[in-house]
Protein backbone atom coordinates (compact mmCIF):
# COMPACT_ATOMS: atom_id res chain seq x y z
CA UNK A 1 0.00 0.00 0.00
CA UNK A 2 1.28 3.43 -1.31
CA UNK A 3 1.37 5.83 1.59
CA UNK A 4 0.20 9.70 0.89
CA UNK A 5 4.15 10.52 1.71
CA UNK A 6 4.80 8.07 -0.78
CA UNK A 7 2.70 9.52 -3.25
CA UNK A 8 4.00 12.98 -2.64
CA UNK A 9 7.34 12.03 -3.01
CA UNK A 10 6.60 10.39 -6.13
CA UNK A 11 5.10 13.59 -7.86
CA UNK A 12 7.93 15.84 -6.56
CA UNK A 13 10.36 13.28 -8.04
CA UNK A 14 8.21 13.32 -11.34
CA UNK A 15 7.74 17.36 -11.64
CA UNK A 16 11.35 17.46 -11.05
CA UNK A 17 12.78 14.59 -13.93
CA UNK A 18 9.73 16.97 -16.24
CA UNK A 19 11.66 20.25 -15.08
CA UNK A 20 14.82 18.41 -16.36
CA UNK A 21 13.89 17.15 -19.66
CA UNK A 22 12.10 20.56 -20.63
CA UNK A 23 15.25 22.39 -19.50
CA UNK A 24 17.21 20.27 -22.04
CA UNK A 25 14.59 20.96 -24.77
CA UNK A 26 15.21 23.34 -27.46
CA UNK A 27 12.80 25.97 -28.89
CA UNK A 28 12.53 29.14 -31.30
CA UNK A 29 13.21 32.27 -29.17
CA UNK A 30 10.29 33.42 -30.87
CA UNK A 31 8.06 30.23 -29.38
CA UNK A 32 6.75 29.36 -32.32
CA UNK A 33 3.94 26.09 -31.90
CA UNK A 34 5.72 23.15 -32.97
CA UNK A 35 9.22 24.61 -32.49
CA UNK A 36 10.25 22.62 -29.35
CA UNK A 37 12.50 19.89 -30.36
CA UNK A 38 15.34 17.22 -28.14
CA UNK A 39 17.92 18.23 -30.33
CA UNK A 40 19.07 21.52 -31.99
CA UNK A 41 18.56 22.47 -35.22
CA UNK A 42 16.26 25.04 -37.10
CA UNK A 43 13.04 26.87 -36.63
CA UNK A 44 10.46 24.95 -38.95
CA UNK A 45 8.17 28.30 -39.21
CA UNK A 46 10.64 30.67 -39.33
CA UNK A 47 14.00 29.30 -39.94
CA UNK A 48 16.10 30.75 -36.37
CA UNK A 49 17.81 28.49 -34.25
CA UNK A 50 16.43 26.74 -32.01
CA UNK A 51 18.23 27.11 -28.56
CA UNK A 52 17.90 25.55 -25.01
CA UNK A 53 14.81 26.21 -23.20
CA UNK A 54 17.52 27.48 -20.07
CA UNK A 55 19.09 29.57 -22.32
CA UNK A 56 15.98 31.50 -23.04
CA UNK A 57 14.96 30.95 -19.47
CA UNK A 58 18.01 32.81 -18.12
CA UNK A 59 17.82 35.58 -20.14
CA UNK A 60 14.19 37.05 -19.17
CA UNK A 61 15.56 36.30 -15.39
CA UNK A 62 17.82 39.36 -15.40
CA UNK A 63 16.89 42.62 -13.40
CA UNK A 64 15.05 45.62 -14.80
CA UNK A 65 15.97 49.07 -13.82
């Protein structure tokens, strides 16, 4: 029998692995829909880069005057 601990533990553990995997994605800085890929490459709608999903993460975390 799975305890409610045990269960809690078990999303936590799952949210985090999810956090992981989308932090290793890639994606068009201009989020296009179906621009999120595993592997690098090019935008199919508009042709940029893709680039990691931290990358564009870290650079809207920076302080505003």
């Amino acid at each position: 029998m799975i305890t409610t601990v045990q269960k809690l533990s078990m999303k936590i553990m799952n949210n985090m692995e999810a956090e992981h995997v989308l932090k290793d994605s890639y994606i068009c800085p201009m989020k296009h829909e179906g621009s999120k890929s595993d592997k690098s490459g090019k935008c199919p709608v508009c042709g940029m880069d893709l680039v990691k999903m931290k990358e564009l993460e870290d650079e809207h975390e920076h302080e505003h005057d």
